[in-house]
PDB file of N, CA and C in Angstrom:
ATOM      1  N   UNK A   1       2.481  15.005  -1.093  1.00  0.00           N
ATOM      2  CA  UNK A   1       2.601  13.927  -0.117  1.00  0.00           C
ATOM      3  C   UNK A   1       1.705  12.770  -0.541  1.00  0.00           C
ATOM      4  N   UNK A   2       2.295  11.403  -0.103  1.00  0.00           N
ATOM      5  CA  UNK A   2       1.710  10.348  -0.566  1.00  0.00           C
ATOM      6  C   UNK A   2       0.535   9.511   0.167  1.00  0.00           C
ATOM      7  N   UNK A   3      -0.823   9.130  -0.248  1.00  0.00           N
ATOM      8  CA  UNK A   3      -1.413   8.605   0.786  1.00  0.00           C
ATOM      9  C   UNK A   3      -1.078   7.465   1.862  1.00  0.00           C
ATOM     10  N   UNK A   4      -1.299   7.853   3.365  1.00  0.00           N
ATOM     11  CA  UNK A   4      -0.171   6.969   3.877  1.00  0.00           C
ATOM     12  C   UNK A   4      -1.278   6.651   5.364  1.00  0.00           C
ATOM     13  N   UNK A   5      -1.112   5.503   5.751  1.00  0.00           N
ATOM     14  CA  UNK A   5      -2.395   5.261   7.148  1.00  0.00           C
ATOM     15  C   UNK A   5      -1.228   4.240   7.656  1.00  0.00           C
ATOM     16  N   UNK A   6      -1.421   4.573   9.118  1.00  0.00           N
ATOM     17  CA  UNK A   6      -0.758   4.011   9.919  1.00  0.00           C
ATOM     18  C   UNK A   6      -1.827   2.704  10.946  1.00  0.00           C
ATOM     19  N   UNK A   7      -1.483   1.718  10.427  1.00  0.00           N
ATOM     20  CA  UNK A   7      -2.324   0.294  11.108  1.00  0.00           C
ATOM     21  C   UNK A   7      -2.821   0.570  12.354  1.00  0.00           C
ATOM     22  N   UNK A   8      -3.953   0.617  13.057  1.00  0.00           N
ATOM     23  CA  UNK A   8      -4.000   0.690  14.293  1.00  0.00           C
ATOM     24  C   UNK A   8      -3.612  -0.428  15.637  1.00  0.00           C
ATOM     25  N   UNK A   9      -3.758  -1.797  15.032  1.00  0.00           N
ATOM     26  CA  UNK A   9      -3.055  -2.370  15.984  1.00  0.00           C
ATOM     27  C   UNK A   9      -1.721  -3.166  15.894  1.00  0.00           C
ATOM     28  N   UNK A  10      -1.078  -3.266  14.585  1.00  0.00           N
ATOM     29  CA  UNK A  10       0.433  -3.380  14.374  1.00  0.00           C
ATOM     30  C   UNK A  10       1.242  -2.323  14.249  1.00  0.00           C
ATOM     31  N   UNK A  11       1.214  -1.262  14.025  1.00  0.00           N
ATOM     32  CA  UNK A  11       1.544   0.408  13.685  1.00  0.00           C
ATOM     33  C   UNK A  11       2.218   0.500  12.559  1.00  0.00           C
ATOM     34  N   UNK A  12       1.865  -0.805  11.715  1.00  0.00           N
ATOM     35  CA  UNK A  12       3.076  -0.764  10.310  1.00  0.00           C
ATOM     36  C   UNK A  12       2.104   0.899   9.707  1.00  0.00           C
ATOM     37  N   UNK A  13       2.966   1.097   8.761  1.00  0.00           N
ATOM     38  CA  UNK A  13       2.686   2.442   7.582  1.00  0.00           C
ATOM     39  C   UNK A  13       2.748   2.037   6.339  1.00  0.00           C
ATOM     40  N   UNK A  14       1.397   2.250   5.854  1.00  0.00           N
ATOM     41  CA  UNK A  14       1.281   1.776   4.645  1.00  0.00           C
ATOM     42  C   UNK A  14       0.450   2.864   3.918  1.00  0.00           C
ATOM     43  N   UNK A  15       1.813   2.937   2.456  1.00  0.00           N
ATOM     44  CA  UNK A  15       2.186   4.039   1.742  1.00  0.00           C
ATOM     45  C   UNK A  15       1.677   3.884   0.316  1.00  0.00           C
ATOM     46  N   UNK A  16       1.226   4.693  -0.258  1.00  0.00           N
ATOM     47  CA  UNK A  16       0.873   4.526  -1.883  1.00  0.00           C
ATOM     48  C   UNK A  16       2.198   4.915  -2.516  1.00  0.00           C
ATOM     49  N   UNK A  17       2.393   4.161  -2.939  1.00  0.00           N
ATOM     50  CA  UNK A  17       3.925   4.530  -3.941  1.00  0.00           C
ATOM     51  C   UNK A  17       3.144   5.187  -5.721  1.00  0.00           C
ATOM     52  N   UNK A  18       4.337   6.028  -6.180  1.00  0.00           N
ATOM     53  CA  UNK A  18       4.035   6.345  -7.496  1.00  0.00           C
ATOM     54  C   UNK A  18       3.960   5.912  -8.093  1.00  0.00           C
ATOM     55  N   UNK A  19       4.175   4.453  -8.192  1.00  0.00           N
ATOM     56  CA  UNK A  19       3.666   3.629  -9.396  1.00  0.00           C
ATOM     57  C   UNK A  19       2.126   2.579  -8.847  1.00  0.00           C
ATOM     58  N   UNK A  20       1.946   3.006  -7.949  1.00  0.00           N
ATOM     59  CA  UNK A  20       0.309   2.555  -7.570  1.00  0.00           C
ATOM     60  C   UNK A  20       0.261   1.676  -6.622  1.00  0.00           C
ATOM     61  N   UNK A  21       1.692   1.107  -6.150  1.00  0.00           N
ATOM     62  CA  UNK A  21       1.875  -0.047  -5.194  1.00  0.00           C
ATOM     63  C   UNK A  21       1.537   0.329  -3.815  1.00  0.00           C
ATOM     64  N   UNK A  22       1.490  -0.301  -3.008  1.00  0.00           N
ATOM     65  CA  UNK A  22       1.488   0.050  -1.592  1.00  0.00           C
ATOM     66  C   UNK A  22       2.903  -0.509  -0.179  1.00  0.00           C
ATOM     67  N   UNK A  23       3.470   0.227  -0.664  1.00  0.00           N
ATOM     68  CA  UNK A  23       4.794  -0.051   0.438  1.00  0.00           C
ATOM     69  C   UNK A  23       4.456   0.160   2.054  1.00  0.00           C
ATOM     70  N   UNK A  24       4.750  -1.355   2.469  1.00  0.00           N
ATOM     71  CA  UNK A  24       4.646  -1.520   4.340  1.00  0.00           C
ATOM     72  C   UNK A  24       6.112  -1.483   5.068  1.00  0.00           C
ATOM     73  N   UNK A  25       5.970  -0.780   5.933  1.00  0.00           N
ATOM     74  CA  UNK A  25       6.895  -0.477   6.647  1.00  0.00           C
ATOM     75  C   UNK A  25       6.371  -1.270   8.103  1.00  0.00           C
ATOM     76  N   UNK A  26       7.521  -1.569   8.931  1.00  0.00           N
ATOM     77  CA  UNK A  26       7.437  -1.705  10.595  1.00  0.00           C
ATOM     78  C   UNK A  26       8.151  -0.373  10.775  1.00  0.00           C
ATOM     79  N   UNK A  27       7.811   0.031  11.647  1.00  0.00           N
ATOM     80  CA  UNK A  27       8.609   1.563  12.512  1.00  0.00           C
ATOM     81  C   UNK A  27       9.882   0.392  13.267  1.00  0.00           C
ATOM     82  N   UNK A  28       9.234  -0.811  13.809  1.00  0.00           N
ATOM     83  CA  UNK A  28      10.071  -1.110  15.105  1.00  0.00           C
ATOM     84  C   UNK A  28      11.639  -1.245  14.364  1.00  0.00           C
ATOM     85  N   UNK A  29      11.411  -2.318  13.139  1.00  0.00           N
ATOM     86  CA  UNK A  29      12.690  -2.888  12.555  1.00  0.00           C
ATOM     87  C   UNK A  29      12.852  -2.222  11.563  1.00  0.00           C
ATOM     88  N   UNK A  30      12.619  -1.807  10.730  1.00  0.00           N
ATOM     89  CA  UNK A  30      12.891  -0.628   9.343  1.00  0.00           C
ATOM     90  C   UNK A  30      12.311  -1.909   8.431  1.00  0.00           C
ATOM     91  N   UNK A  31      11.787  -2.798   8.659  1.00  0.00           N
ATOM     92  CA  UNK A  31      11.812  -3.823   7.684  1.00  0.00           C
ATOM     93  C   UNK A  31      10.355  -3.535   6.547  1.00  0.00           C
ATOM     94  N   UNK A  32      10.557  -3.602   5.424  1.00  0.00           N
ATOM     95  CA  UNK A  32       9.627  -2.892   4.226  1.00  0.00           C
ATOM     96  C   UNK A  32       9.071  -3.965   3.265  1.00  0.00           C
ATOM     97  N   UNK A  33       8.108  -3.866   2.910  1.00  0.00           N
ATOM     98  CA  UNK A  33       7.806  -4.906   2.003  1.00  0.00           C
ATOM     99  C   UNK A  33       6.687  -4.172   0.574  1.00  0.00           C
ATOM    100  N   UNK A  34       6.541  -4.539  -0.551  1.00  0.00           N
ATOM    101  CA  UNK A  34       5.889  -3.877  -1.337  1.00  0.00           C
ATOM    102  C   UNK A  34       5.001  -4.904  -1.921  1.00  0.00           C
ATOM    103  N   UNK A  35       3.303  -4.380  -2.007  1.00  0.00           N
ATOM    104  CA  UNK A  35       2.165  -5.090  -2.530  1.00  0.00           C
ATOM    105  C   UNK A  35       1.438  -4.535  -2.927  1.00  0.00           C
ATOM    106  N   UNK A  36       0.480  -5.112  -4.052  1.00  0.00           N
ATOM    107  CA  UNK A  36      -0.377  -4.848  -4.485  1.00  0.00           C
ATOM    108  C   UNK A  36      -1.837  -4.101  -3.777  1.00  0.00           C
ATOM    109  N   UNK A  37      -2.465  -4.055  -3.973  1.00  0.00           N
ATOM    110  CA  UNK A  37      -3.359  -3.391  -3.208  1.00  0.00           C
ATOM    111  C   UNK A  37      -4.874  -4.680  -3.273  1.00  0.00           C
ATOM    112  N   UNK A  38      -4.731  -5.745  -3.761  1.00  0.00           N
ATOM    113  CA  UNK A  38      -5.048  -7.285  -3.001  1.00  0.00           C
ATOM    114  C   UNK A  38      -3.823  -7.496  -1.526  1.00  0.00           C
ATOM    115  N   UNK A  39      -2.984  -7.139  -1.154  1.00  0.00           N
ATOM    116  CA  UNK A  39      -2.189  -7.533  -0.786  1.00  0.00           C
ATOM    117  C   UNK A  39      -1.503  -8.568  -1.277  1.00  0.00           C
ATOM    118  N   UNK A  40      -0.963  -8.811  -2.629  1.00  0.00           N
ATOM    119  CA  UNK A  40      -0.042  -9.600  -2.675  1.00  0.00           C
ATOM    120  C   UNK A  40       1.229  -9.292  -2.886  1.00  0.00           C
ATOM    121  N   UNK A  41       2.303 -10.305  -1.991  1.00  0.00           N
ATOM    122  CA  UNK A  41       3.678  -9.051  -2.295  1.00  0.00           C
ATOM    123  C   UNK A  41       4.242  -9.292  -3.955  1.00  0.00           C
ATOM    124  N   UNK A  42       4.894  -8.165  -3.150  1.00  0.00           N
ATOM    125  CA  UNK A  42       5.752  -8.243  -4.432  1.00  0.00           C
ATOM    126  C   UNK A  42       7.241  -7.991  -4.691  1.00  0.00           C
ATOM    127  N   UNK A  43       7.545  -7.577  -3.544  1.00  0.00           N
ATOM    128  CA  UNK A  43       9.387  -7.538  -3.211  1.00  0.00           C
ATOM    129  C   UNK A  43       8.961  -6.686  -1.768  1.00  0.00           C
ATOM    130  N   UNK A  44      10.523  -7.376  -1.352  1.00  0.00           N
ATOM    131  CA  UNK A  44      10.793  -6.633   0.323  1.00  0.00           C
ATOM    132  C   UNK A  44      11.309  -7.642   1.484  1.00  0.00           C
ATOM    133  N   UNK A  45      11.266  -7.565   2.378  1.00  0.00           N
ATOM    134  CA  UNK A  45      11.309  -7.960   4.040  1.00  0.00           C
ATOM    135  C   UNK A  45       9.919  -8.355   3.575  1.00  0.00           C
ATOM    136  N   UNK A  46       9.130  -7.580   4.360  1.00  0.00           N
ATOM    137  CA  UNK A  46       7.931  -8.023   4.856  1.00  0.00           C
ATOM    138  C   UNK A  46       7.018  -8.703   3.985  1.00  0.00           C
ATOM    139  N   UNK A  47       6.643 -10.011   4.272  1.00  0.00           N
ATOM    140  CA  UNK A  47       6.068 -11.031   3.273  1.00  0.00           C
ATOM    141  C   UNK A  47       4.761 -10.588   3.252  1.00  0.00           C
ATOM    142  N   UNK A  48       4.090 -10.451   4.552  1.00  0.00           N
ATOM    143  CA  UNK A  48       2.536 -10.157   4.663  1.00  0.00           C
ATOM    144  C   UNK A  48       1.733  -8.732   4.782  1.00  0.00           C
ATOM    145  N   UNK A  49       0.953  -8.666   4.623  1.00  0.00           N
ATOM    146  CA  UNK A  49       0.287  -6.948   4.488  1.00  0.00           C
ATOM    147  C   UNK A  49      -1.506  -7.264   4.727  1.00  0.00           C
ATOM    148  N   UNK A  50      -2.049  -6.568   5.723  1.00  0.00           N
ATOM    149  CA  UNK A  50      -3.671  -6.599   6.052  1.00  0.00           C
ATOM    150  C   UNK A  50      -4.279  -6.411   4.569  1.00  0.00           C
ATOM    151  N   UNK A  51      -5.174  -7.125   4.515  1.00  0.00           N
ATOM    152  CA  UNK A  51      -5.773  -7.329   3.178  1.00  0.00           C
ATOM    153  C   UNK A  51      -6.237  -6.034   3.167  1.00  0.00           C
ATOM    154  N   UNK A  52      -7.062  -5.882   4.137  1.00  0.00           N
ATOM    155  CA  UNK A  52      -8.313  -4.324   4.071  1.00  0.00           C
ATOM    156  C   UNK A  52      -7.201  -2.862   4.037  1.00  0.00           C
ATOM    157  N   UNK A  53      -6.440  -3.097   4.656  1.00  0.00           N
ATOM    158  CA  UNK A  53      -5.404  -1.888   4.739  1.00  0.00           C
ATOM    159  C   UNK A  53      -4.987  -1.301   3.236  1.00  0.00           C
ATOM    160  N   UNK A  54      -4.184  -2.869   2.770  1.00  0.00           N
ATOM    161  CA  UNK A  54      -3.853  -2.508   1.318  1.00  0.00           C
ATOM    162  C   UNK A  54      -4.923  -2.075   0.485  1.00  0.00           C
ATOM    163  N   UNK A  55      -6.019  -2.414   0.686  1.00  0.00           N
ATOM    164  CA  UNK A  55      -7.058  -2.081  -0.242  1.00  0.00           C
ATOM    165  C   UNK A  55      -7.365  -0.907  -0.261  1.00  0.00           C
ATOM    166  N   UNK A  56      -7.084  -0.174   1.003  1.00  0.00           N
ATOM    167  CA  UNK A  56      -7.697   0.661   1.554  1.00  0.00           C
ATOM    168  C   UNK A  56      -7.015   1.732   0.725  1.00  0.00           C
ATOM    169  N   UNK A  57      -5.822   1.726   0.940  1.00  0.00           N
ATOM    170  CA  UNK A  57      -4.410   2.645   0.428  1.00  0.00           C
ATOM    171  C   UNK A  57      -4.450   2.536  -1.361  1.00  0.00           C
ATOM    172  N   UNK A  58      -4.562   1.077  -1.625  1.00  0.00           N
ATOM    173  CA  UNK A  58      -4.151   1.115  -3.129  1.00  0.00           C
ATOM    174  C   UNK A  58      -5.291   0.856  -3.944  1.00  0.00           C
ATOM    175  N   UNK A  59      -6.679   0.767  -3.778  1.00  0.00           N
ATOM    176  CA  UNK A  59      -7.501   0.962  -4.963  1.00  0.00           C
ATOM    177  C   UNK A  59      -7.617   2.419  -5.068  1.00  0.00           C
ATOM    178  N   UNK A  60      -7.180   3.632  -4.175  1.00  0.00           N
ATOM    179  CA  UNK A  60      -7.183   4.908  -4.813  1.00  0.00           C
ATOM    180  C   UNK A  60      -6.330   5.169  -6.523  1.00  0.00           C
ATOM    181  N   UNK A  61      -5.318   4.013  -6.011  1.00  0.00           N
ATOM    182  CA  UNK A  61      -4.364   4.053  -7.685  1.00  0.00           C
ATOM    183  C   UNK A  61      -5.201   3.538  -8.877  1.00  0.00           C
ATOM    184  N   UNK A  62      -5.876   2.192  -8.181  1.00  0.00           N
ATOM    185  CA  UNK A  62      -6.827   1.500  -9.855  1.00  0.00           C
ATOM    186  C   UNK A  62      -7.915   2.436 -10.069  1.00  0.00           C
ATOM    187  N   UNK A  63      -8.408   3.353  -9.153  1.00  0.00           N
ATOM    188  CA  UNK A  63      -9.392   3.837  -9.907  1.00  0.00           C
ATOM    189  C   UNK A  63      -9.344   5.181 -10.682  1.00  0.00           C
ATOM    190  N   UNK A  64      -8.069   5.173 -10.364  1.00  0.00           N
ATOM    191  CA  UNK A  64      -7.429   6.678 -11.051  1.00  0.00           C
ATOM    192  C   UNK A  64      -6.969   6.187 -12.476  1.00  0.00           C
ATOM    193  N   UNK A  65      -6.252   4.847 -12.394  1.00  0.00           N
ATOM    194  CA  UNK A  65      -5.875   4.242 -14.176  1.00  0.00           C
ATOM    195  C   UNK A  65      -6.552   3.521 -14.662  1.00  0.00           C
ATOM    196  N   UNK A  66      -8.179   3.605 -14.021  1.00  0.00           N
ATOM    197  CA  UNK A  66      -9.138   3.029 -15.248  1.00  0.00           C
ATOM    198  C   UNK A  66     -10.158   4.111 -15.106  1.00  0.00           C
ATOM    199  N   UNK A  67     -10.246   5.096 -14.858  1.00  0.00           N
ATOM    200  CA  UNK A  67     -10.678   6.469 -15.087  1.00  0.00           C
ATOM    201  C   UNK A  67     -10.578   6.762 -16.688  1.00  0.00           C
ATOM    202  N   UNK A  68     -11.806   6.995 -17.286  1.00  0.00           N
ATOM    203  CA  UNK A  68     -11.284   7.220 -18.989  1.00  0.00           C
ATOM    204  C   UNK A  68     -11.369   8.753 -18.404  1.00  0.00           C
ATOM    205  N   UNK A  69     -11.107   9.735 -19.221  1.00  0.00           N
ATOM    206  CA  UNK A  69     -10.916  11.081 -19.455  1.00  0.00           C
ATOM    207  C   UNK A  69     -12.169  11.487 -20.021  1.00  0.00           C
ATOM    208  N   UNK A  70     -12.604  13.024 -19.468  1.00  0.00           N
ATOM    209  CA  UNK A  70     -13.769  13.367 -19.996  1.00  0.00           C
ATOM    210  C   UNK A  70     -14.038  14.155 -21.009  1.00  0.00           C
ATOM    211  N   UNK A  71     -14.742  14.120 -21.692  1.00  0.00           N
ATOM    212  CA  UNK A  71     -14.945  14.764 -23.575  1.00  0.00           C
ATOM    213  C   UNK A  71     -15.749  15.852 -23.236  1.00  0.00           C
TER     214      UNK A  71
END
């Protein structure tokens, strides 16, 4: 399962996708939007995304692909 937090005062759901992005959903309208984890978009409906949210969700991805491997 994917890391996923539900906004507390808009109730959007915002999802870590497998390629490191963070996909926002509304429950109300199905309407989806996909961003970076600055929040900037990057395709979808939904143009805008909480800065802190996305961050919140998607620097778990940057720090996993600038992780070097251990010797």
């Amino acid at each position: 399962m994917s890391k996923q937090v539900i906004h507390p005062l808009t109730g959007h759901v915002y999802r870590l996708t497998e390629d490191g992005l963070v996909e926002v959903t509304d429950p109300a309208t199905g309407a989806r939007g996909v961003f970076d984890f600055q929040a900037r978009w990057q395709s979808g409906e939904l143009r805008h995304a909480d800065l802190q949210m996305a961050g919140w969700v998607g620097r778990l991805a940057q720090r996993r692909t600038t992780r070097q491997p251990e010797q």
